[in-house]
C-alpha atoms as a PDB file:
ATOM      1  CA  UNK A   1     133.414 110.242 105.667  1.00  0.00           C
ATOM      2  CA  UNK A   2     132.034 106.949 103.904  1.00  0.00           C
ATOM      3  CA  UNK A   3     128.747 105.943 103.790  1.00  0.00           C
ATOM      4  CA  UNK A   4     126.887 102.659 103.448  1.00  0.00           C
ATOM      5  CA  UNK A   5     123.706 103.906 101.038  1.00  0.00           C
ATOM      6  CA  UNK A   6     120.622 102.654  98.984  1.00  0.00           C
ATOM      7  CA  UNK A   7     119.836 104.275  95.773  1.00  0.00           C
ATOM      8  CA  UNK A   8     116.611 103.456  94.312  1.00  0.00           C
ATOM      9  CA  UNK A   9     114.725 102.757  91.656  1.00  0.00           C
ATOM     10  CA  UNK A  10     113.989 105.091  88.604  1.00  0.00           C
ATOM     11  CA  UNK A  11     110.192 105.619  89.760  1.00  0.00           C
ATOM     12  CA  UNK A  12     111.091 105.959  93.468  1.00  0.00           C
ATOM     13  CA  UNK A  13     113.863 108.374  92.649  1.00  0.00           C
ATOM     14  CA  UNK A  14     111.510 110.372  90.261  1.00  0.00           C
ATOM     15  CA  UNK A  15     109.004 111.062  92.904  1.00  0.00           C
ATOM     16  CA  UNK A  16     111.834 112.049  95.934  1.00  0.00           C
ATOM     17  CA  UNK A  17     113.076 114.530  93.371  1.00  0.00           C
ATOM     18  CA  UNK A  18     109.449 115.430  92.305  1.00  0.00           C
ATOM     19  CA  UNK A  19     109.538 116.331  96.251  1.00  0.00           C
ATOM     20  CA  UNK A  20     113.421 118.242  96.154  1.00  0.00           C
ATOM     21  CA  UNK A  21     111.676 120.693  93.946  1.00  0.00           C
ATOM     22  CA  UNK A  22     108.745 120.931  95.346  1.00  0.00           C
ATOM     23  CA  UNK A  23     110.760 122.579  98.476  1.00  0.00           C
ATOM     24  CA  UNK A  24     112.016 125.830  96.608  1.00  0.00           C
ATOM     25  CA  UNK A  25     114.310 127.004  99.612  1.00  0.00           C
ATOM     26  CA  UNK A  26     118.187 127.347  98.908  1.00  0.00           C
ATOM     27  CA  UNK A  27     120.317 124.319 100.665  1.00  0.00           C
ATOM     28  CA  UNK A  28     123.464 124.798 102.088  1.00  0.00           C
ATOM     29  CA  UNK A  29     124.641 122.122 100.033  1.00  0.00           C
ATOM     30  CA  UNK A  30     123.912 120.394  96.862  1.00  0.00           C
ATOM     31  CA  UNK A  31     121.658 117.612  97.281  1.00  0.00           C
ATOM     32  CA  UNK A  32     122.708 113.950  96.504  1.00  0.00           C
ATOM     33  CA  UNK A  33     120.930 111.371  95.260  1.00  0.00           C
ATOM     34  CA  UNK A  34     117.714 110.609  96.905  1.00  0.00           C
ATOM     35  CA  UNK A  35     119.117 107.124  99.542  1.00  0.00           C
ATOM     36  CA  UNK A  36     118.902 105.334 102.773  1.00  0.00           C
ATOM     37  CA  UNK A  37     121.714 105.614 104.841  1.00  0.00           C
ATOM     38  CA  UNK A  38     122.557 102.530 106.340  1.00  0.00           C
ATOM     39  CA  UNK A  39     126.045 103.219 108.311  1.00  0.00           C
ATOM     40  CA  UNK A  40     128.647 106.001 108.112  1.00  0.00           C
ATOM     41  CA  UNK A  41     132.379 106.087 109.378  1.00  0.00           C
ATOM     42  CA  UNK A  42     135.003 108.098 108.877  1.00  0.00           C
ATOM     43  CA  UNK A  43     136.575 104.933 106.924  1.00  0.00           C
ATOM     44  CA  UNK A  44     134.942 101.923 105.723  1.00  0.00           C
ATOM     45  CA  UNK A  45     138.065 100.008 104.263  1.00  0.00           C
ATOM     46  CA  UNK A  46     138.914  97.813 101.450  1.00  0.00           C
ATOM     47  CA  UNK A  47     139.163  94.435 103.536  1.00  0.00           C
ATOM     48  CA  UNK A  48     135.919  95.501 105.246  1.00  0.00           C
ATOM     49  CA  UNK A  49     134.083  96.352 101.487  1.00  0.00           C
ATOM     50  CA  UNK A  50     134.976  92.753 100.259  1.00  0.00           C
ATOM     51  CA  UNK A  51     133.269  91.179 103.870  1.00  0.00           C
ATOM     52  CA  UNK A  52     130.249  93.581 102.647  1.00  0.00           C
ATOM     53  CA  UNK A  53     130.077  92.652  99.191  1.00  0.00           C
ATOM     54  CA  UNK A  54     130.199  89.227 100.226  1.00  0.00           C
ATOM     55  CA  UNK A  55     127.363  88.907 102.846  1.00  0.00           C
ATOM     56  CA  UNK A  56     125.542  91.598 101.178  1.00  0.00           C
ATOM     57  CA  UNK A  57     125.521  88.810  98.057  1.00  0.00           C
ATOM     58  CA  UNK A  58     123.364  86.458 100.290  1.00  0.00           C
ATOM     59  CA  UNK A  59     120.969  88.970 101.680  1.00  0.00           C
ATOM     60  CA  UNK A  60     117.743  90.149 100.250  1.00  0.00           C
ATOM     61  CA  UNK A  61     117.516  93.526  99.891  1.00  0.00           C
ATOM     62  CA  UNK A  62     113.475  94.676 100.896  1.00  0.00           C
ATOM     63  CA  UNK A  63     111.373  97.686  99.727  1.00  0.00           C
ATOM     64  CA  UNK A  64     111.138 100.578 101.139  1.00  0.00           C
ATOM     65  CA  UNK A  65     108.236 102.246 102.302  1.00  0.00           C
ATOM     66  CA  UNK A  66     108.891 106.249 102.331  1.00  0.00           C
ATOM     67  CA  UNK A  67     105.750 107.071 104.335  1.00  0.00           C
ATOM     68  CA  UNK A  68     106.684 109.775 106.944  1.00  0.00           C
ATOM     69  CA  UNK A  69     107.204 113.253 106.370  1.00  0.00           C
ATOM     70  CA  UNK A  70     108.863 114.137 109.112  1.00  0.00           C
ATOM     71  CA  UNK A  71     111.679 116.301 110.979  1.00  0.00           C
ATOM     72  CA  UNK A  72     114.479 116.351 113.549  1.00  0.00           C
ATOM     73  CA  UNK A  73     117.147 117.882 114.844  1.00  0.00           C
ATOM     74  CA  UNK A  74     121.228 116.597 114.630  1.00  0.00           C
ATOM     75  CA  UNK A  75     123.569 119.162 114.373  1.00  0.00           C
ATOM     76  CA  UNK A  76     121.578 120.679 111.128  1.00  0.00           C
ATOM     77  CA  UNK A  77     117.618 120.669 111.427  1.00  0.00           C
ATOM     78  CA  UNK A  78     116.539 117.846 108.612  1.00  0.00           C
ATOM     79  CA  UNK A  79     113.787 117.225 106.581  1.00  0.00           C
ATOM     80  CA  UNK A  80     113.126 113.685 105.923  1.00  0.00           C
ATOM     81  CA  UNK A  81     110.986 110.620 104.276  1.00  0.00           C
ATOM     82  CA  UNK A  82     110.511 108.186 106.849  1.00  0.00           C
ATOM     83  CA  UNK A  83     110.757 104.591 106.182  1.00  0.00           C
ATOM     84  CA  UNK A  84     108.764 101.916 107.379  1.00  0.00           C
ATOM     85  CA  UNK A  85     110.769  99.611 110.184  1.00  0.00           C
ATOM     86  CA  UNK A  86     109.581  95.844 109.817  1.00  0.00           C
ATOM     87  CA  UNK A  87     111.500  92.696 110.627  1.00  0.00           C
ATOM     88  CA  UNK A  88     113.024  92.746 107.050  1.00  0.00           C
ATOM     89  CA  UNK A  89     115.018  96.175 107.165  1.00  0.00           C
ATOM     90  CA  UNK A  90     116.603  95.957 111.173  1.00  0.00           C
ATOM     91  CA  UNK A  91     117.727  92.632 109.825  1.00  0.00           C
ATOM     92  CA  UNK A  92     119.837  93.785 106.630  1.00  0.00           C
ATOM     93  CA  UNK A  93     120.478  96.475 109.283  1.00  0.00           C
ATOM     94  CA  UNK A  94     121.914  93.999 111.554  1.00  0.00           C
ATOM     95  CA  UNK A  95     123.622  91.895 109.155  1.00  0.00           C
ATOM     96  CA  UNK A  96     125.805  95.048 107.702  1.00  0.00           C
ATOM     97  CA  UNK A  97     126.739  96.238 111.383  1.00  0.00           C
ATOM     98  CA  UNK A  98     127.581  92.681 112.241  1.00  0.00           C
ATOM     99  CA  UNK A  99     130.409  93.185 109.335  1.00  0.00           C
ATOM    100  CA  UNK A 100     131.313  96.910 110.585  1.00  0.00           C
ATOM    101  CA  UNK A 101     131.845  95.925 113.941  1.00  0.00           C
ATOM    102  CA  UNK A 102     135.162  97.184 115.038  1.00  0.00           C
ATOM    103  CA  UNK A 103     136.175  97.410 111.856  1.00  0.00           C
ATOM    104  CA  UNK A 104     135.902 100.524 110.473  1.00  0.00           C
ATOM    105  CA  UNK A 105     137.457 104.121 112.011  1.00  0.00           C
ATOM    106  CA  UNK A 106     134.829 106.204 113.967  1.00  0.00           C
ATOM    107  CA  UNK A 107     131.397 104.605 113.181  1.00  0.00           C
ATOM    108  CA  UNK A 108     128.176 107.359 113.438  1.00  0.00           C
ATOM    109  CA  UNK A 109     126.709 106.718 116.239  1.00  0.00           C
ATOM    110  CA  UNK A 110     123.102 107.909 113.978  1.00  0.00           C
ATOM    111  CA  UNK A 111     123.737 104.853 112.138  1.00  0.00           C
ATOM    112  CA  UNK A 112     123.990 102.249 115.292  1.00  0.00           C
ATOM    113  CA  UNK A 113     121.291  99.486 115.682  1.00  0.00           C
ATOM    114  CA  UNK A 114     119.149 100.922 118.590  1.00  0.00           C
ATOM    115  CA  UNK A 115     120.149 104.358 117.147  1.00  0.00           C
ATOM    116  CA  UNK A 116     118.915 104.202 113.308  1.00  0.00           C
ATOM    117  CA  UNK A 117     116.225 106.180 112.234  1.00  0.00           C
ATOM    118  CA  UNK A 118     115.873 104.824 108.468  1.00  0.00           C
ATOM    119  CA  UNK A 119     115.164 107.701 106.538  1.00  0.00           C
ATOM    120  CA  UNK A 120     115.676 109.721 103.309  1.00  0.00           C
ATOM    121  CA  UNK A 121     116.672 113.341 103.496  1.00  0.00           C
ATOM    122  CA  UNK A 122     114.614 115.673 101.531  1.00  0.00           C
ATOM    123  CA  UNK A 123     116.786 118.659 103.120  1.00  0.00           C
ATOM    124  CA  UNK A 124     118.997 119.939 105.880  1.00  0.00           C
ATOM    125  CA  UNK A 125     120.707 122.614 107.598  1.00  0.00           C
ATOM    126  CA  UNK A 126     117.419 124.939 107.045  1.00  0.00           C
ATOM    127  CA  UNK A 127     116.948 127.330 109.712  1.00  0.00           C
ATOM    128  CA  UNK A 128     113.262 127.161 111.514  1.00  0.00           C
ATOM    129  CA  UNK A 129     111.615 128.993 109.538  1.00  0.00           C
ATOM    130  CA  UNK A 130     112.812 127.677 106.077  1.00  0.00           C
ATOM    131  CA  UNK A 131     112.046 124.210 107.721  1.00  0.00           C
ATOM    132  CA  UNK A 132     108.504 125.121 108.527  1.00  0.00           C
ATOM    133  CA  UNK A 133     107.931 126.299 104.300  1.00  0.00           C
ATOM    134  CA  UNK A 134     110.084 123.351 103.198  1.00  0.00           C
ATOM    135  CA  UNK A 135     107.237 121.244 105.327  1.00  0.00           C
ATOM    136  CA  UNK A 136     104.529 122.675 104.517  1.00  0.00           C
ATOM    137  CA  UNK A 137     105.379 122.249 100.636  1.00  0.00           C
ATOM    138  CA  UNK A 138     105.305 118.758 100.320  1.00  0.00           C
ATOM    139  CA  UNK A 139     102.955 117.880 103.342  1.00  0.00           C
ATOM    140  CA  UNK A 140     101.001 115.775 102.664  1.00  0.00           C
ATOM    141  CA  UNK A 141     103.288 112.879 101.014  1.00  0.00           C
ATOM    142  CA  UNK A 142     101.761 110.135  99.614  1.00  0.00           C
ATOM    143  CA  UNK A 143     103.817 106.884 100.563  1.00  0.00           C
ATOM    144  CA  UNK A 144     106.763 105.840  97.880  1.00  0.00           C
ATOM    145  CA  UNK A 145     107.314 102.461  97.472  1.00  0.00           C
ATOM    146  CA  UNK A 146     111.160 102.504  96.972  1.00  0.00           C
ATOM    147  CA  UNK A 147     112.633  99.749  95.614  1.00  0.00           C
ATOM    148  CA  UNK A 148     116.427  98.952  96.285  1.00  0.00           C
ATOM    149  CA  UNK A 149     118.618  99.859  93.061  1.00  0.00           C
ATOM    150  CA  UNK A 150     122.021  99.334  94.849  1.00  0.00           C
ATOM    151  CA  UNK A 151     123.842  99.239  97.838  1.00  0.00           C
ATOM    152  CA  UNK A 152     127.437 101.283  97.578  1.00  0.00           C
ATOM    153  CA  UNK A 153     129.897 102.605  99.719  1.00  0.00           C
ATOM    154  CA  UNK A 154     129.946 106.786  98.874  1.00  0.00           C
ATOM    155  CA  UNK A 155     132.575 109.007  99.657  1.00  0.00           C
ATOM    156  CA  UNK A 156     130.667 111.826 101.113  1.00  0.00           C
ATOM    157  CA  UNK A 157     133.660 114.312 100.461  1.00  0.00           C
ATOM    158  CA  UNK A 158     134.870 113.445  96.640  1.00  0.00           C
ATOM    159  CA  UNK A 159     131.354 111.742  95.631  1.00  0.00           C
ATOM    160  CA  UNK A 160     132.957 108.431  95.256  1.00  0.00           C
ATOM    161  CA  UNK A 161     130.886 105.854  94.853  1.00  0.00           C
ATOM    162  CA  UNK A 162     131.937 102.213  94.961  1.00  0.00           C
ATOM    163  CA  UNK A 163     128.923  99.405  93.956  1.00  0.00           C
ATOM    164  CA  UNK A 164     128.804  96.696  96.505  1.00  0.00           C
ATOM    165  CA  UNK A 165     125.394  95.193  95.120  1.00  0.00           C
ATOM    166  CA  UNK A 166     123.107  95.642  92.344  1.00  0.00           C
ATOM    167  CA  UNK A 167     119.657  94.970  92.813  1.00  0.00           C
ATOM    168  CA  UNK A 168     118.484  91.477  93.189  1.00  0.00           C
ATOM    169  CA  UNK A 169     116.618  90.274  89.889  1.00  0.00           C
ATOM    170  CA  UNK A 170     114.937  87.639  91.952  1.00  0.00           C
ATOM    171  CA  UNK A 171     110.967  88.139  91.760  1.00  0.00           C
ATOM    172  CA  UNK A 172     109.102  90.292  93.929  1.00  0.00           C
END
């Protein structure tokens, strides 16, 4: 599976992991890199990362806003940091599915416009009761202001990861 991520800055990524071990409950897996997930496919090409890189060059990447401590059930229950939806972020949103469209091999349907719940996972695959301590470890969480490091393409298998953009170093 490939995903479309957000890593953050230093400070942004201090405090997420601040809240990782904060959680004390074992994970099924090991956690990655505290991100936004902004698509996921089973394959995002080569011909489809150069149309990326290339619109992704003339888009401005906003904050974040990490805000919502929150929960909710896929397959796995998940414990997440809710971002803030404005105009800004469901239009990068919209610009990188405008690329992806019918062009990659089984797109997440999660990761759809009209679907997309922007969000960083703290945890998943808890069972009810681990998500209920993992909760109530970090509540409350005072809002991270998360600012865009890079934008890559991560092999969620091999832990791949190919840099599409660095962060902007226009003001803010």
């Amino acid at each position: 599976m490939h995903a479309l991520v957000a890593f953050f800055d230093p400070e942004a990524e201090r405090r997420i992991v601040g809240l990782l071990n904060d959680l004390s409950v074992e994970q099924s897996h090991t956690p990655r890199k505290p991100h936004l997930t902004y698509a996921a496919a089973t394959t995002i090409g080569p011909k489809v990362r150069k149309e990326l890189r290339e619109d992704l060059e003339r888009l401005w990447m906003p904050d974040l806003w990490l805000h919502t401590l929150g929960t909710f059930s896929t397959t796995d229950n998940v414990l997440m940091l809710g971002a803030v939806v404005d105009a800004e972020l469901l239009a990068v949103h919209s610009a990188i599915h405008d690329v992806l469209a019918s062009k990659v091999k089984n797109p997440s349907a999660y990761y759809l416009p009209g679907n997309w719940v922007p969000h960083c996972t703290l945890a998943h695959g808890l069972d009810d009761e681990a998500m209920k301590a993992a909760f109530a470890a970090v509540f409350p969480v005072e809002p991270i202001r998360a600012k865009v490091r890079e934008v890559s393409i991560v092999d969620t298998q091999t832990g791949e990861v190919d840099v599409l953009k660095k962060a902007s170093t226009a003001p803010r």
